[in-house]
N, C-alpha and C. Protein backbone atom coordinates (compact mmCIF):
# COMPACT_ATOMS: atom_id res chain seq x y z
N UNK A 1 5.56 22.13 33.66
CA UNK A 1 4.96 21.15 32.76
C UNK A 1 5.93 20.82 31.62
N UNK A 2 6.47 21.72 30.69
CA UNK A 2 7.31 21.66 29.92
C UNK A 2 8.89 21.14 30.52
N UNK A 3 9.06 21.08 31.91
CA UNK A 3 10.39 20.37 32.14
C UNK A 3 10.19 19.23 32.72
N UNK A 4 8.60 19.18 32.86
CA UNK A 4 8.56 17.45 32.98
C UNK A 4 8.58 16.64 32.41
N UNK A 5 8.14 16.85 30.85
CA UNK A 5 7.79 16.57 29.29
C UNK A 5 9.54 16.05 29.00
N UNK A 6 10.14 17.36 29.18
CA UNK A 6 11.58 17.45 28.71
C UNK A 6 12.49 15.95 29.63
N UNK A 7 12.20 15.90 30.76
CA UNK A 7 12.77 14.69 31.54
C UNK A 7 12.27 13.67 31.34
N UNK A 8 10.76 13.50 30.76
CA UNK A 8 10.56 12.54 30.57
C UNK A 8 11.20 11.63 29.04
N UNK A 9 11.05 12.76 27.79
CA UNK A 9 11.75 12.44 26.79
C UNK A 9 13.47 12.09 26.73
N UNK A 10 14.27 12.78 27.73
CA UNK A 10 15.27 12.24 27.70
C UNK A 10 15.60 11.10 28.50
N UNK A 11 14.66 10.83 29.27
CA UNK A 11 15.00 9.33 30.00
C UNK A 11 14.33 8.35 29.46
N UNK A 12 13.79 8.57 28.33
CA UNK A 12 13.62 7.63 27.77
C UNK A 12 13.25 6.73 26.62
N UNK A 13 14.16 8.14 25.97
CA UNK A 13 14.79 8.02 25.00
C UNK A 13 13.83 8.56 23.45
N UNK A 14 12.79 7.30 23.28
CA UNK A 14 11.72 7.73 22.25
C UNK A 14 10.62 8.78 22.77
N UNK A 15 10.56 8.99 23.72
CA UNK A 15 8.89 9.64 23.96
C UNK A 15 8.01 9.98 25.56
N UNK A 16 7.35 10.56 25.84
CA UNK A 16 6.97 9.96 26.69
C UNK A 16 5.61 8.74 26.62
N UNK A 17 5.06 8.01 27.58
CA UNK A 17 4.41 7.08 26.78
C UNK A 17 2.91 7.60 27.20
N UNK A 18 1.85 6.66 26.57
CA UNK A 18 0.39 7.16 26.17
C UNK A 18 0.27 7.79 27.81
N UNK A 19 0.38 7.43 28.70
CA UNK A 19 -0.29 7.94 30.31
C UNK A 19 -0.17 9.45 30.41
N UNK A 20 1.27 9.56 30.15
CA UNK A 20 1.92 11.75 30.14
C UNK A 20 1.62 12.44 29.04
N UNK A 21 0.96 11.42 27.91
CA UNK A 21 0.26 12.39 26.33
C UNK A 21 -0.70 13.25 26.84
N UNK A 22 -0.94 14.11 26.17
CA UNK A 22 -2.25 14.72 26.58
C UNK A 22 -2.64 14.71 24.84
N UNK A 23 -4.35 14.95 24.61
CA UNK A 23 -4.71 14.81 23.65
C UNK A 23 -4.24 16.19 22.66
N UNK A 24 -3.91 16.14 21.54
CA UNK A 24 -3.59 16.80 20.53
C UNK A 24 -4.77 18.45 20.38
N UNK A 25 -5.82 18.23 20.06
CA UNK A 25 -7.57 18.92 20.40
C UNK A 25 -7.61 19.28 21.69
N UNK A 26 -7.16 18.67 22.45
CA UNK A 26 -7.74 19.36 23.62
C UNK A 26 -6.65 18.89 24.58
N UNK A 27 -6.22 19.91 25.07
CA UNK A 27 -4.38 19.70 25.61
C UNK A 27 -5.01 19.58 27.68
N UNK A 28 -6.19 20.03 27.62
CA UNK A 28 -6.41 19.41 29.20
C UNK A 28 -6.63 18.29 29.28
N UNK A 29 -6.86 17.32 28.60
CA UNK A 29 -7.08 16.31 28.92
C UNK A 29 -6.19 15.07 28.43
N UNK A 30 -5.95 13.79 28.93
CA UNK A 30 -5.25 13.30 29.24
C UNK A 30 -5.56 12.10 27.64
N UNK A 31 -4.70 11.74 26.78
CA UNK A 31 -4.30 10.54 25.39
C UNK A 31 -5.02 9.59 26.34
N UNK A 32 -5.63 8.87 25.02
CA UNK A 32 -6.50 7.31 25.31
C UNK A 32 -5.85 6.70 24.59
N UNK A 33 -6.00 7.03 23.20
CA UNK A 33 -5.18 6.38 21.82
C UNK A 33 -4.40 7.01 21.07
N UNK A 34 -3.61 6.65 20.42
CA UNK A 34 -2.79 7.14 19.50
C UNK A 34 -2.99 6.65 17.78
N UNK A 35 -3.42 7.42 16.72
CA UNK A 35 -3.85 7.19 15.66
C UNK A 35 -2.96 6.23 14.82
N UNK A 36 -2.98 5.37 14.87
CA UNK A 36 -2.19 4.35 13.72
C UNK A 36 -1.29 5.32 12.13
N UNK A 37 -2.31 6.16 11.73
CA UNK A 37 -2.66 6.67 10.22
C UNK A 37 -1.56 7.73 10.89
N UNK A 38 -1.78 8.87 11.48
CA UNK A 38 -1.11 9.79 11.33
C UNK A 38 0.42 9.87 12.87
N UNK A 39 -0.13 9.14 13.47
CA UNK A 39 0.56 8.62 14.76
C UNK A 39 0.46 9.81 16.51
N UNK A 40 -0.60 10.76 15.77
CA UNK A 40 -0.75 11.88 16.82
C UNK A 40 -1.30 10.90 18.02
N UNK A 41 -1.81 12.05 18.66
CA UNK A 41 -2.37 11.25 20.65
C UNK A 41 -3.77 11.87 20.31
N UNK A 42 -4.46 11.61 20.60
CA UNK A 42 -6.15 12.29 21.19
C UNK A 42 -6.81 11.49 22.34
N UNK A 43 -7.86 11.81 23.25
CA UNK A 43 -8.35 11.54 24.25
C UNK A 43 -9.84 10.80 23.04
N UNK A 44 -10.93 10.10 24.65
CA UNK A 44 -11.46 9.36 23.85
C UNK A 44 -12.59 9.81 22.90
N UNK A 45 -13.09 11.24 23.18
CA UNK A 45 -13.98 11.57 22.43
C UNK A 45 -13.37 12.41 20.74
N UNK A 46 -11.85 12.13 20.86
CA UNK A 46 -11.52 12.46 19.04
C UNK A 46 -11.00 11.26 18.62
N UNK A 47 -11.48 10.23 19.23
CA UNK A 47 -11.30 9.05 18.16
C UNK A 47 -12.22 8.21 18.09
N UNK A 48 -12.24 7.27 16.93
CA UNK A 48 -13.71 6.97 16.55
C UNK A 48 -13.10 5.26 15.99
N UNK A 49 -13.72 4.00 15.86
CA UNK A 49 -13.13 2.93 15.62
C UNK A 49 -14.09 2.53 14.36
N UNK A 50 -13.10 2.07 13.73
CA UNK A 50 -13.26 2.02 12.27
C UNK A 50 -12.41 0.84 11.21
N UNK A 51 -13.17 -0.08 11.06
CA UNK A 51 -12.11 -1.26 10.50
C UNK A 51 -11.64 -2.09 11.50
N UNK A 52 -11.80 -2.32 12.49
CA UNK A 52 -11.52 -3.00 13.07
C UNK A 52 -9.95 -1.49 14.21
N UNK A 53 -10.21 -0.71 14.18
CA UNK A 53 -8.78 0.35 14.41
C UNK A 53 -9.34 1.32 15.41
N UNK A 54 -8.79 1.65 16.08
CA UNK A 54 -8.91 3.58 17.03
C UNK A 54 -8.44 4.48 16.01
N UNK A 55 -9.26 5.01 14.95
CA UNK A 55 -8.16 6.09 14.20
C UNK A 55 -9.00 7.48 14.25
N UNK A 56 -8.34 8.61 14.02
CA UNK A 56 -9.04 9.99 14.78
C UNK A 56 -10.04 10.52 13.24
N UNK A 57 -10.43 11.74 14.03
CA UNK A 57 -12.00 11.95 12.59
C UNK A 57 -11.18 12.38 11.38
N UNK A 58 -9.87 12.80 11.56
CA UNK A 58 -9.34 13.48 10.34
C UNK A 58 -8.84 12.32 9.36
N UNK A 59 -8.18 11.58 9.51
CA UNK A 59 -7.79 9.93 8.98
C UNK A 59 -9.18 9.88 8.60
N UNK A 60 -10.00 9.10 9.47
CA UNK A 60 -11.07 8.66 8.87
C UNK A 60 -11.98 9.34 7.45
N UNK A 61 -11.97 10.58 7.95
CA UNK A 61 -12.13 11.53 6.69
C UNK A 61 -11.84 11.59 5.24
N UNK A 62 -10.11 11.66 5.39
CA UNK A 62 -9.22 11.03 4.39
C UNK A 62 -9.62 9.56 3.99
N UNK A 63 -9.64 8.51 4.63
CA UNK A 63 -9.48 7.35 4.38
C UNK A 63 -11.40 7.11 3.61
N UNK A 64 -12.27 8.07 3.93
CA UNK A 64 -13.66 7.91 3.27
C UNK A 64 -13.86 8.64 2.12
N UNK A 65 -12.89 9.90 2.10
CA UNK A 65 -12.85 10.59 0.93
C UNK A 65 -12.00 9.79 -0.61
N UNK A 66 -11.23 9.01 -0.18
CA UNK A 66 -10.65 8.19 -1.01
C UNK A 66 -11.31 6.98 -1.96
N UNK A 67 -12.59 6.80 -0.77
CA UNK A 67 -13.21 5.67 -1.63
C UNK A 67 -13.96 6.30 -2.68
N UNK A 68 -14.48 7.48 -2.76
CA UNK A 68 -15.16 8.26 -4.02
C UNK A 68 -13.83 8.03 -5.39
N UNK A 69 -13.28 8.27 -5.40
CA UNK A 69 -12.32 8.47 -6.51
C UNK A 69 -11.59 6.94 -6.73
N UNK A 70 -12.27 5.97 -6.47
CA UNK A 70 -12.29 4.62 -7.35
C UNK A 70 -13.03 4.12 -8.23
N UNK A 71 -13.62 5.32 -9.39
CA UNK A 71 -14.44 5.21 -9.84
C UNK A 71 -13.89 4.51 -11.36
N UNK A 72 -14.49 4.59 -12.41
CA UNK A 72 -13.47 3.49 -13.43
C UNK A 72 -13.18 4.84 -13.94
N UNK A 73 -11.84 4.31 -14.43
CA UNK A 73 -10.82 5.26 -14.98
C UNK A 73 -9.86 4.54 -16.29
N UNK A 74 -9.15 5.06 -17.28
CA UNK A 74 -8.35 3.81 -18.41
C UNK A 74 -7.52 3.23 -17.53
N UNK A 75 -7.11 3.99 -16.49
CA UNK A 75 -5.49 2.97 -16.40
C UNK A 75 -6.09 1.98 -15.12
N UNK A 76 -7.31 1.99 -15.02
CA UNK A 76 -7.83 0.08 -14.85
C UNK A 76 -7.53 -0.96 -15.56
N UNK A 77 -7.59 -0.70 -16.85
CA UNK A 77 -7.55 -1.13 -18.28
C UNK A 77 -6.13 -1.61 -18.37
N UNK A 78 -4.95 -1.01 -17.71
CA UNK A 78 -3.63 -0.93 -18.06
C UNK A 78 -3.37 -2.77 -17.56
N UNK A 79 -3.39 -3.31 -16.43
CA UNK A 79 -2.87 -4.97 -16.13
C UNK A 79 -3.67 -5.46 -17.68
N UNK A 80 -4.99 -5.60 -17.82
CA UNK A 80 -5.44 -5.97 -19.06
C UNK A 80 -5.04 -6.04 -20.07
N UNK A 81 -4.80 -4.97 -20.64
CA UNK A 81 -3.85 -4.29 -21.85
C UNK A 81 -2.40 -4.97 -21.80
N UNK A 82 -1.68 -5.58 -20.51
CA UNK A 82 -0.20 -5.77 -20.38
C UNK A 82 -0.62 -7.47 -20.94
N UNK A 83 -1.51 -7.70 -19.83
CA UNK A 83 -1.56 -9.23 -20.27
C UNK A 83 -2.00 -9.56 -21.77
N UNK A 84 -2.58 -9.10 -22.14
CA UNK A 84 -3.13 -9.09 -23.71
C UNK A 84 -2.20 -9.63 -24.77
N UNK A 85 -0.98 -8.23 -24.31
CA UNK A 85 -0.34 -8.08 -25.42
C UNK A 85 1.07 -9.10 -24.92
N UNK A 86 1.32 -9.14 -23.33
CA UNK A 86 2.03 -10.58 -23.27
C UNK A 86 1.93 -11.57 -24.18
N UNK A 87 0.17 -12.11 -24.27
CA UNK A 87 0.02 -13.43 -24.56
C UNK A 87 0.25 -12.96 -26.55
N UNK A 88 -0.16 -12.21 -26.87
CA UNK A 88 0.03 -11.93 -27.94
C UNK A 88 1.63 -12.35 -28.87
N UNK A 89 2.57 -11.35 -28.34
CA UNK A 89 4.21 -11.53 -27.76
C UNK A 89 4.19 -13.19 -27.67
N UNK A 90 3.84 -13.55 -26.84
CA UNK A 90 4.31 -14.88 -26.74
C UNK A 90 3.33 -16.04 -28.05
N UNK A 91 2.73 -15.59 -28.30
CA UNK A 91 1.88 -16.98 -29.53
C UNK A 91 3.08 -16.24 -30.76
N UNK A 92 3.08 -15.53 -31.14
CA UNK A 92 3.95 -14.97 -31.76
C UNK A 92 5.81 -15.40 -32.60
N UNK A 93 5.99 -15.39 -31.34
CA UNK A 93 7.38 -16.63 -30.48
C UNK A 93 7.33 -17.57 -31.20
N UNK A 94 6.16 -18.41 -30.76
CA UNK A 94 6.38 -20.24 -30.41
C UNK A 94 5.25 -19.79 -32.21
N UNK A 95 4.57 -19.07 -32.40
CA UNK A 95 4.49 -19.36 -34.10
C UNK A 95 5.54 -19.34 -35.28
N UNK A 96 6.59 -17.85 -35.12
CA UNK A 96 7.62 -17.86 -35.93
C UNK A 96 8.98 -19.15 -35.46
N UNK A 97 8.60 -19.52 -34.15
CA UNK A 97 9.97 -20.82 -34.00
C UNK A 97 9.35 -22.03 -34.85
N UNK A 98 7.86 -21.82 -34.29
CA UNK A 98 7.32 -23.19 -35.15
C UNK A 98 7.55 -23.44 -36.65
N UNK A 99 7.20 -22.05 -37.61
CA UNK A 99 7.76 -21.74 -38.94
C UNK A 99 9.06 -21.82 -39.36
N UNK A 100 9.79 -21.75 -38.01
CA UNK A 100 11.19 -21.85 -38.40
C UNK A 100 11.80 -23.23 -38.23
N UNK A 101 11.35 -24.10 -37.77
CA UNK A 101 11.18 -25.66 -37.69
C UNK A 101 10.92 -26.66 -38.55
N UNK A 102 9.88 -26.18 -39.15
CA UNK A 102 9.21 -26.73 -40.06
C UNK A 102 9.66 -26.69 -41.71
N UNK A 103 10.74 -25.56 -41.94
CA UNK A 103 11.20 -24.57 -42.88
C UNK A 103 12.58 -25.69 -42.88
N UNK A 104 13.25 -26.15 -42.17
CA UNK A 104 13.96 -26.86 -41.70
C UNK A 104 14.02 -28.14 -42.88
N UNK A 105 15.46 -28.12 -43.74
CA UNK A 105 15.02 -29.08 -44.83
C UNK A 105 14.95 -30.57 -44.02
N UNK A 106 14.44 -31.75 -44.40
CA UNK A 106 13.79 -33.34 -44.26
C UNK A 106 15.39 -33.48 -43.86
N UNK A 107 16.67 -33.49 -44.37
CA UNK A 107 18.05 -34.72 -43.83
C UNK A 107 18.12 -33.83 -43.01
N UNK A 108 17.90 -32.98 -42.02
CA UNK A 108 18.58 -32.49 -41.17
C UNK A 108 17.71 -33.24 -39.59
N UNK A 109 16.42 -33.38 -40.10
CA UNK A 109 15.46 -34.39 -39.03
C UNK A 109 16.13 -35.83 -39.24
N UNK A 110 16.36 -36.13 -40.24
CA UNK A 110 17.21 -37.73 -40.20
C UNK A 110 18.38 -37.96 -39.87
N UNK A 111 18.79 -36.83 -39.32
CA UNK A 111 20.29 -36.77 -39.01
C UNK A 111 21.33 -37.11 -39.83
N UNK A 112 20.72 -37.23 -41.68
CA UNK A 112 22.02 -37.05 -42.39
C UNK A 112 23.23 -35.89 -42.25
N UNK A 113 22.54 -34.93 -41.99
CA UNK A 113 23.39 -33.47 -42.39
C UNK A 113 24.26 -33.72 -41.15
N UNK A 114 24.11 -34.26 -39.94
CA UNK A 114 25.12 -33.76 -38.47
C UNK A 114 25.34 -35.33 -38.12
């Protein structure tokens, strides 16, 4: 078994393909799918479809345990806080250029001075 595995990987180069997998859980029986998420093999009763995907119970697990911990937190707050103080920064700008325009003695708008 193991020098068929072995001939099959060197002829061809990456792997052997889903038909010679056997499932990861349960090594008698023969790969259906291969998990997207973690890229192992399992047969059809350790994988489960989800999102539109074949992905196995342990992924799925992970990928459900993740949605708990999107709960609100400050650094939600953080794009908010950036844009804020952007627009802030920028009125800022175009107020001290405007002051500095305006500050600007009268012959230099009439083009005496240049």
């Amino acid at each position: 078994m193991q020098d068929e595995l072995q001939q099959l990987v060197s002829s061809q180069g990456e792997g052997p393909s889903l038909a010679h997998r056997r499932c990861d859980n349960h090594a008698d029986r023969e790969a259906a799918a291969r998990c997207p998420e973690c890229g192992r093999f399992f047969c059809r009763e350790c994988v489960t479809e989800h999102a539109g995907r074949v992905i196995c119970a342990d992924c799925l697990a992970t990928m459900t345990s993740g949605a708990d911990s999107k709960r609100w937190s400050p650094r939600m707050l953080a794009p908010y806080a950036a844009a804020i103080v952007g627009m802030l920064v920028a009125w800022m700008a175009y107020y001290y250029m405007g002051r500095f325009f305006l500050g600007l003695p009268h012959e230099f708008h009439e083009g005496i001075m240049w």
